[in-house]
C-alpha atoms as a PDB file:
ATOM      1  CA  UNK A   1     -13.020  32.906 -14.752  1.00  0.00           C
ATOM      2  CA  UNK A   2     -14.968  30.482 -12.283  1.00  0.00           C
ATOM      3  CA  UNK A   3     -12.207  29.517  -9.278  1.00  0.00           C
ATOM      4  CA  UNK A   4     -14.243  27.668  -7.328  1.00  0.00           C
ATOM      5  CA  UNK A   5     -11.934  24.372  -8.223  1.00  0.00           C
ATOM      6  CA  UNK A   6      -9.061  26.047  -6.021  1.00  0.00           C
ATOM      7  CA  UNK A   7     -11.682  26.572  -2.394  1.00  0.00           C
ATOM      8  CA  UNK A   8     -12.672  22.820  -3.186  1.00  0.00           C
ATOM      9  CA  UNK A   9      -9.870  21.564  -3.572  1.00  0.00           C
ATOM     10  CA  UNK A  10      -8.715  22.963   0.031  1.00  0.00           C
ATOM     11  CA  UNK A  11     -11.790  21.572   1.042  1.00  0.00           C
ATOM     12  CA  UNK A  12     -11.122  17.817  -0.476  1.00  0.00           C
ATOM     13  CA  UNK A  13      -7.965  17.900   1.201  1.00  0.00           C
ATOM     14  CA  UNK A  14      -8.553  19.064   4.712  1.00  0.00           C
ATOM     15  CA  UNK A  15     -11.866  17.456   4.965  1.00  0.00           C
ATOM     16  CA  UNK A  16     -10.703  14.427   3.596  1.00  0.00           C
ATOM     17  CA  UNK A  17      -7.428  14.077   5.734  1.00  0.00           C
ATOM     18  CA  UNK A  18      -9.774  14.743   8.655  1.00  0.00           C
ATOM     19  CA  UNK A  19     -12.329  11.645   7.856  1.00  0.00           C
ATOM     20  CA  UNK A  20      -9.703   9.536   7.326  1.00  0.00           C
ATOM     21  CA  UNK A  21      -7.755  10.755  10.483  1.00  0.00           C
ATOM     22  CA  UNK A  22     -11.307   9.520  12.232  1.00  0.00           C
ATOM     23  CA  UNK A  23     -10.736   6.248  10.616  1.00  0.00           C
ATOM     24  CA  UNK A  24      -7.620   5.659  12.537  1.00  0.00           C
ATOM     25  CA  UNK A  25      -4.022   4.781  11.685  1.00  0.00           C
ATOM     26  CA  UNK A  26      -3.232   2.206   9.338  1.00  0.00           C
ATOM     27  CA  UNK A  27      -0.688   1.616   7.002  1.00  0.00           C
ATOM     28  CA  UNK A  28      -2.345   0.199   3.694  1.00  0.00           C
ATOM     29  CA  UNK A  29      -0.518  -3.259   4.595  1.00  0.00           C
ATOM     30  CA  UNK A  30      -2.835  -3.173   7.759  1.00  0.00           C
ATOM     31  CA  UNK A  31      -6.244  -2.428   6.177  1.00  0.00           C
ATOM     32  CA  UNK A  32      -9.200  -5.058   6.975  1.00  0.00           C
ATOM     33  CA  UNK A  33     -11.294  -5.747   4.061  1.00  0.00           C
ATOM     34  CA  UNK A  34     -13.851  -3.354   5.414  1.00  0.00           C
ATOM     35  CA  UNK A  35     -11.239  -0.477   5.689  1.00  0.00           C
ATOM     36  CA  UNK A  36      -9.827  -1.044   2.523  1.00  0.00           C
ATOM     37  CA  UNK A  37     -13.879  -1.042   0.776  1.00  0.00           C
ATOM     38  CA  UNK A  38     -14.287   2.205   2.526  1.00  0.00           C
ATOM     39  CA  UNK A  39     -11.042   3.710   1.967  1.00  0.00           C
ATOM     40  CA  UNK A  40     -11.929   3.218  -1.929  1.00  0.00           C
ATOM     41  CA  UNK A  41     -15.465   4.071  -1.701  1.00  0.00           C
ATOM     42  CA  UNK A  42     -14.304   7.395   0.030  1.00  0.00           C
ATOM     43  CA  UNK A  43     -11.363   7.929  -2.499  1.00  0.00           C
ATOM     44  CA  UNK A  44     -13.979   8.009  -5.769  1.00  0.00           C
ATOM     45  CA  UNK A  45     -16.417  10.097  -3.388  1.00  0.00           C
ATOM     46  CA  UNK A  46     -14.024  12.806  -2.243  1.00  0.00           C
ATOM     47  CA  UNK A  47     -12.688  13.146  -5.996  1.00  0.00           C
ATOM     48  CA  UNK A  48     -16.695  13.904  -7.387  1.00  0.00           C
ATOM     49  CA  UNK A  49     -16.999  17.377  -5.874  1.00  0.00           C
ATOM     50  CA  UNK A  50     -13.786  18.586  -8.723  1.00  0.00           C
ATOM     51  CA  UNK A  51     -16.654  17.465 -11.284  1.00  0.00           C
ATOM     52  CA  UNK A  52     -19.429  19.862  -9.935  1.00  0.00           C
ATOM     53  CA  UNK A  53     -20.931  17.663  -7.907  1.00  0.00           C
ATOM     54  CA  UNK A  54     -22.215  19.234  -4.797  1.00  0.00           C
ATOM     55  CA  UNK A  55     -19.368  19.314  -2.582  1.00  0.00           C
ATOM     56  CA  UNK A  56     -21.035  19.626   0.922  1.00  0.00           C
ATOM     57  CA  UNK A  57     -22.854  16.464   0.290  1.00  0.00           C
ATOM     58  CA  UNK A  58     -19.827  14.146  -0.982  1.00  0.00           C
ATOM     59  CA  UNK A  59     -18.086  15.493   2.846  1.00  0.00           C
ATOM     60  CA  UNK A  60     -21.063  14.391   4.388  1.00  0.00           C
ATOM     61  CA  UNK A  61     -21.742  10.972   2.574  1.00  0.00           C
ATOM     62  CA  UNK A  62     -17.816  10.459   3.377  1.00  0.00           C
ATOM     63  CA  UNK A  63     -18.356  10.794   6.640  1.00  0.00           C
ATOM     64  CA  UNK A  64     -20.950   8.681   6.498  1.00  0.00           C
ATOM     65  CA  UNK A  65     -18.857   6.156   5.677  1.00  0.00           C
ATOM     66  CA  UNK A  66     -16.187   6.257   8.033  1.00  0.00           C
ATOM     67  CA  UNK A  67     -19.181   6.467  11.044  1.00  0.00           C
ATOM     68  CA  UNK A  68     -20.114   3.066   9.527  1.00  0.00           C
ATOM     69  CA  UNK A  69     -16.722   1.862   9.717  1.00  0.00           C
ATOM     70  CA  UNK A  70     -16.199   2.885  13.307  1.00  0.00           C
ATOM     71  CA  UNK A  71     -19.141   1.108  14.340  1.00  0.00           C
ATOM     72  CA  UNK A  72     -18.283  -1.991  12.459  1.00  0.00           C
ATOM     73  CA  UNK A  73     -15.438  -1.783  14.359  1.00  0.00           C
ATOM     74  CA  UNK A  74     -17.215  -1.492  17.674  1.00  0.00           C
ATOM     75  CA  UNK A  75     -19.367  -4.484  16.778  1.00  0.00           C
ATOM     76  CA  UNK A  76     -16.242  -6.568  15.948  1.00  0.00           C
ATOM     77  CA  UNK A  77     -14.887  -5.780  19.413  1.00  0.00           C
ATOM     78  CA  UNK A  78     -18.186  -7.021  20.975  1.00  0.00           C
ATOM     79  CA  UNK A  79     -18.938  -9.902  18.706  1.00  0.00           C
ATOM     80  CA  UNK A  80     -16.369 -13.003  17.689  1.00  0.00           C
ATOM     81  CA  UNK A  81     -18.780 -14.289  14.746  1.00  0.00           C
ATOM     82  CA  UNK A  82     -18.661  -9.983  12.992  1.00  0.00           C
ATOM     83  CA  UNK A  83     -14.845 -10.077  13.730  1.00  0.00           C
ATOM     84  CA  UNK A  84     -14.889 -13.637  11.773  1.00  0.00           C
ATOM     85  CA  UNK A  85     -17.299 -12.107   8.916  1.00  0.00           C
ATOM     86  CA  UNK A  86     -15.546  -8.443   8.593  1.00  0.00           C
ATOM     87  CA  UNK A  87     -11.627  -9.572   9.123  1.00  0.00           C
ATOM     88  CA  UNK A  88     -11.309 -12.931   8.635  1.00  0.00           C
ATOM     89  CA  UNK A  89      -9.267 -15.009  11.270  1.00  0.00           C
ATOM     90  CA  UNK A  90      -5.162 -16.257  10.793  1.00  0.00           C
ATOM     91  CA  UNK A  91      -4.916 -19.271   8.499  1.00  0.00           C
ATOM     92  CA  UNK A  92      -2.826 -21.486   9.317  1.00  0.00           C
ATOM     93  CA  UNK A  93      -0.487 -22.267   6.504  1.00  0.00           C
ATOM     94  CA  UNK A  94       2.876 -24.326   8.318  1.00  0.00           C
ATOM     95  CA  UNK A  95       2.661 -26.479  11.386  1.00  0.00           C
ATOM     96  CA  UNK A  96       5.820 -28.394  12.517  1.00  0.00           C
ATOM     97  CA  UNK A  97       8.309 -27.270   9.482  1.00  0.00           C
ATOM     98  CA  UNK A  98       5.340 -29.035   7.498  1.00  0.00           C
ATOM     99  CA  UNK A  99       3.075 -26.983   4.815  1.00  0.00           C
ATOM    100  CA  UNK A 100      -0.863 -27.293   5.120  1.00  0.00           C
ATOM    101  CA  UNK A 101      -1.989 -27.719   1.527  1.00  0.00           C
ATOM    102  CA  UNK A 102      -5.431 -27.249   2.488  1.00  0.00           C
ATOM    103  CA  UNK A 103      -5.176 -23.931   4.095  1.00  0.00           C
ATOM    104  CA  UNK A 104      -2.816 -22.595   1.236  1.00  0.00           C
ATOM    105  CA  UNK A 105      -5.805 -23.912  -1.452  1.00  0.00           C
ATOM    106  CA  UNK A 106      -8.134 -22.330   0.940  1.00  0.00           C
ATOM    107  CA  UNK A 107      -6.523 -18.733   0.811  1.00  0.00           C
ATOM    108  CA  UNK A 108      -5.793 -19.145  -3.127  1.00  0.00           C
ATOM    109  CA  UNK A 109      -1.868 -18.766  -2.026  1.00  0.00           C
ATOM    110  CA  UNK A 110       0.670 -20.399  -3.993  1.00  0.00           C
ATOM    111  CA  UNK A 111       3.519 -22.307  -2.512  1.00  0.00           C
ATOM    112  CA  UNK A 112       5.778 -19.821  -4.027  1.00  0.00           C
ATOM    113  CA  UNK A 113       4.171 -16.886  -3.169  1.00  0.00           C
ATOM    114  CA  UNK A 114       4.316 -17.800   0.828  1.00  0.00           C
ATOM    115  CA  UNK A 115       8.239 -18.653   0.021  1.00  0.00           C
ATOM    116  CA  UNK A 116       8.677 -15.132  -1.294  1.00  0.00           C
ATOM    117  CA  UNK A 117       6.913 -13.805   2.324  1.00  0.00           C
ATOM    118  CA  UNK A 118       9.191 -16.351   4.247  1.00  0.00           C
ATOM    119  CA  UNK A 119      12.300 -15.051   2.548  1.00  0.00           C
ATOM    120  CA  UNK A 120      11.172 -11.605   2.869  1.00  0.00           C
ATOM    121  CA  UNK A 121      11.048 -12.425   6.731  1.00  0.00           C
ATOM    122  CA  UNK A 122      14.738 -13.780   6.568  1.00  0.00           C
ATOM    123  CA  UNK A 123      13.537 -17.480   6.827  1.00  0.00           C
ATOM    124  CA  UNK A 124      15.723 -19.752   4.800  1.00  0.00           C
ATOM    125  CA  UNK A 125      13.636 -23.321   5.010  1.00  0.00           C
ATOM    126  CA  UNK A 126      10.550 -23.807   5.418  1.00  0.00           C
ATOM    127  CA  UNK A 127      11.512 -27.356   7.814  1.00  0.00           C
ATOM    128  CA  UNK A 128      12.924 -24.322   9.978  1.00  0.00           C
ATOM    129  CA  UNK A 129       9.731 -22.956  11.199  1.00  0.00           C
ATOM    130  CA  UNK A 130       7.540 -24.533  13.927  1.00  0.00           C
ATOM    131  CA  UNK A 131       4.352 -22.262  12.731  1.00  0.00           C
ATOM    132  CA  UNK A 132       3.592 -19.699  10.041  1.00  0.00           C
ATOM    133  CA  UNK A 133       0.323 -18.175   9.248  1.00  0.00           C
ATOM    134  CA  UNK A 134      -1.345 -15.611   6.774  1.00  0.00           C
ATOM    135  CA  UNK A 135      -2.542 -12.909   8.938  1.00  0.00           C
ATOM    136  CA  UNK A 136      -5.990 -11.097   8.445  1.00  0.00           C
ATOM    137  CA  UNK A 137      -4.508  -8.042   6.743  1.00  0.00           C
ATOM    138  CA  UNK A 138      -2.280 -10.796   4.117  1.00  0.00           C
ATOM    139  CA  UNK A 139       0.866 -10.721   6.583  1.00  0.00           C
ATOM    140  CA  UNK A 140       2.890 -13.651   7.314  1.00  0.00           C
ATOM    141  CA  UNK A 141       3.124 -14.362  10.951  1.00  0.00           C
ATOM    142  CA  UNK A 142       5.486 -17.537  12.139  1.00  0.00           C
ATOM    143  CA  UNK A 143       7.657 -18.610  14.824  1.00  0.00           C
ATOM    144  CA  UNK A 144      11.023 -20.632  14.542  1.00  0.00           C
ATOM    145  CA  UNK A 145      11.417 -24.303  15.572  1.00  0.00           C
ATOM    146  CA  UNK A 146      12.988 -23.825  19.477  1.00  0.00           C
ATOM    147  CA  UNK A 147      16.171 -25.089  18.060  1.00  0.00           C
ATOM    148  CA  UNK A 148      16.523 -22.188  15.140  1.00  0.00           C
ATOM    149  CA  UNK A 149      15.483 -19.540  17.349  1.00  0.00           C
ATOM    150  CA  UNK A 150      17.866 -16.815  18.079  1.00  0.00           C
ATOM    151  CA  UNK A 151      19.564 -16.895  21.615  1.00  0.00           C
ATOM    152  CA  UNK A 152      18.095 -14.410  23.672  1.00  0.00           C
ATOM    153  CA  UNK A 153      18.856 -12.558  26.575  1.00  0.00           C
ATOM    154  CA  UNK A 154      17.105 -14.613  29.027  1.00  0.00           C
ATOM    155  CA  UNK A 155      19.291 -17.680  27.215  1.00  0.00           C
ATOM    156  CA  UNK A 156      22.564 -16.045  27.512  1.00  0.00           C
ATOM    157  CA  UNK A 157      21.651 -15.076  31.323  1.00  0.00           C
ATOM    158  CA  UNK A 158      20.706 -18.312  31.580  1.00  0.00           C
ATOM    159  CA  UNK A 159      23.911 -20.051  30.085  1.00  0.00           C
ATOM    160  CA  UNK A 160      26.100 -17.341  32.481  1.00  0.00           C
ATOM    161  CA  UNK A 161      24.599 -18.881  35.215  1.00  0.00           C
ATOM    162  CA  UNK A 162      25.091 -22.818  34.223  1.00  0.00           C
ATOM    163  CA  UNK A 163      28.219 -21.789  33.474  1.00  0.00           C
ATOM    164  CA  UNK A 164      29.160 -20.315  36.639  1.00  0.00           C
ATOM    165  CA  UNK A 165      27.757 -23.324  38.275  1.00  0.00           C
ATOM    166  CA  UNK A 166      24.411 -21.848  39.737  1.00  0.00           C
ATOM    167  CA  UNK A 167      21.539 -24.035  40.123  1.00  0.00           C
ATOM    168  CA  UNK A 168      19.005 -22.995  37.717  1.00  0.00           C
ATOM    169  CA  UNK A 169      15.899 -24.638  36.877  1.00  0.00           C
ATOM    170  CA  UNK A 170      15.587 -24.682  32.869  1.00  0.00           C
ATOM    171  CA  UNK A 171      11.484 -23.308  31.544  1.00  0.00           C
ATOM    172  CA  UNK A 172      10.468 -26.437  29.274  1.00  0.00           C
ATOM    173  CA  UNK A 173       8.634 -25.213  26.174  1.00  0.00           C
ATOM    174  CA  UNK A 174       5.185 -25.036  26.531  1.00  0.00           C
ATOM    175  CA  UNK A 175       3.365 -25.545  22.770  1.00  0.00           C
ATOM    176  CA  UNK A 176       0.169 -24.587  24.624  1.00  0.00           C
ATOM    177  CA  UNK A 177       1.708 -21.382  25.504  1.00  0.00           C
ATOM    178  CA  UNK A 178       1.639 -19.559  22.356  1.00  0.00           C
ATOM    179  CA  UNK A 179      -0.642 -17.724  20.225  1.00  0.00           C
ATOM    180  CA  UNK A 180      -0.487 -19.764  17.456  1.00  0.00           C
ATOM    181  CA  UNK A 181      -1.841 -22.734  18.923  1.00  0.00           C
ATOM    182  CA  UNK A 182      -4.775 -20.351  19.798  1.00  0.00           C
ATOM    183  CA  UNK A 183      -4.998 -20.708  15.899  1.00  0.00           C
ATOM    184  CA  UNK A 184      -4.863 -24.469  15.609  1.00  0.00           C
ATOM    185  CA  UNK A 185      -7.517 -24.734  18.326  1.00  0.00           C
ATOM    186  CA  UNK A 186      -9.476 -21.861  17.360  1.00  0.00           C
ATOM    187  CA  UNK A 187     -10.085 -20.568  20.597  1.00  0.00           C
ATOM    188  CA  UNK A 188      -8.612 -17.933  22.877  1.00  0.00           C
ATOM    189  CA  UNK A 189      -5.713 -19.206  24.963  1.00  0.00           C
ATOM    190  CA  UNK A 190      -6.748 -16.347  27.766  1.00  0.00           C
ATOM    191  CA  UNK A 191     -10.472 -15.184  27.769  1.00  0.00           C
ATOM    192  CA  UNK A 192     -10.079 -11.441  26.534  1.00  0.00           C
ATOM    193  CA  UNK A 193     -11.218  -8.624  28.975  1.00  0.00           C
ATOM    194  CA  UNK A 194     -15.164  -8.419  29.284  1.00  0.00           C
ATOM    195  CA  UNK A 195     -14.602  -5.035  27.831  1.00  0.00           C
ATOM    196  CA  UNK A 196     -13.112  -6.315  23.900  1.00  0.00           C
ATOM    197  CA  UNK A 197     -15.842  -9.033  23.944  1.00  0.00           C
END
């Protein structure tokens, strides 16, 4: 009896929990589309070897793969246009408690599949939220109007010391402040270190 299936299947395993350890740490919902390519690519490749395909070569075109990957993701770090090409950017899909129709048509995302993300987030109206976008990896990313926010501690410290009768000067909201107007504008808010560009 030929047990050569039970060695390779050690093999598939370790090897293949080591490549994709190189590939970093990701939970599915955080793939890119270029992780998510590979990670099939190497999933049909790594299986090949049970079916007497050579079992050295399917490590090494896995590997392959993943090498690629990291230096994709390299590139990406160097270059705004590869990020743009290999991840996508945010979409903008609510500005001002208002929906952006274009954006949703743009991303193939129905109205009522962004309310089921929004009520998966706790959000109970859309008027309620100052910004929401679909992130590169299909998230939902948003930001409560000022008003809906919850209090935080900074507010309650802040309300402590009105309240005792301390002069305190009160921040204003700054919209141009946040990182989702770095969306609307499409541009960086803060240049990122020369190192990420």
């Amino acid at each position: 009896m030929d047990l050569h299936f039970v060695w390779k299947s050690f093999v598939i395993v370790f090897g293949g929990v080591l490549i994709l350890r190189l590939a970093g740490r990701k939970s599915i919902s955080q793939l890119t589309v270029a992780q998510t390519v590979m990670m099939v690519a190497v999933g049909s490749l790594i299986i090949q070897p049970v079916s007497d395909r050579n079992i050295w070569v399917t490590m090494l075109i896995t590997f392959l793969l993943v090498v690629v990957l990291i230096m994709i993701e390299y590139a990406v770090l160097k270059f705004d246009k590869l990020e743009s090409f290999f991840y996508s950017k945010s979409v903008l899909v609510v500005e001002n408690g208002q929906l952006n129709v274009a954006n949703l048509r743009k991303i193939r995302l129905t109205v009522d599949m962004l309310e089921v993300r929004m009520r998966q987030k706790g959000i109970q109206n859309i008027s309620d939220v100052q910004w929401a976008t679909i992130e590169s990896n299909g998230q939902l990313g948003y930001m409560l109007k000022p008003e809906k926010q919850p209090a935080t501690k900074e507010d309650i410290q802040l309300l402590l010391s009105l309240l005792k009768g301390n002069q305190v000067v009160i921040p204003s909201a700054n919209e141009a402040s946040n990182l989702f107007t770095e969306i609307k504008n499409n541009q960086h808010l803060n240049e990122p270190p020369e190192h990420l560009k």
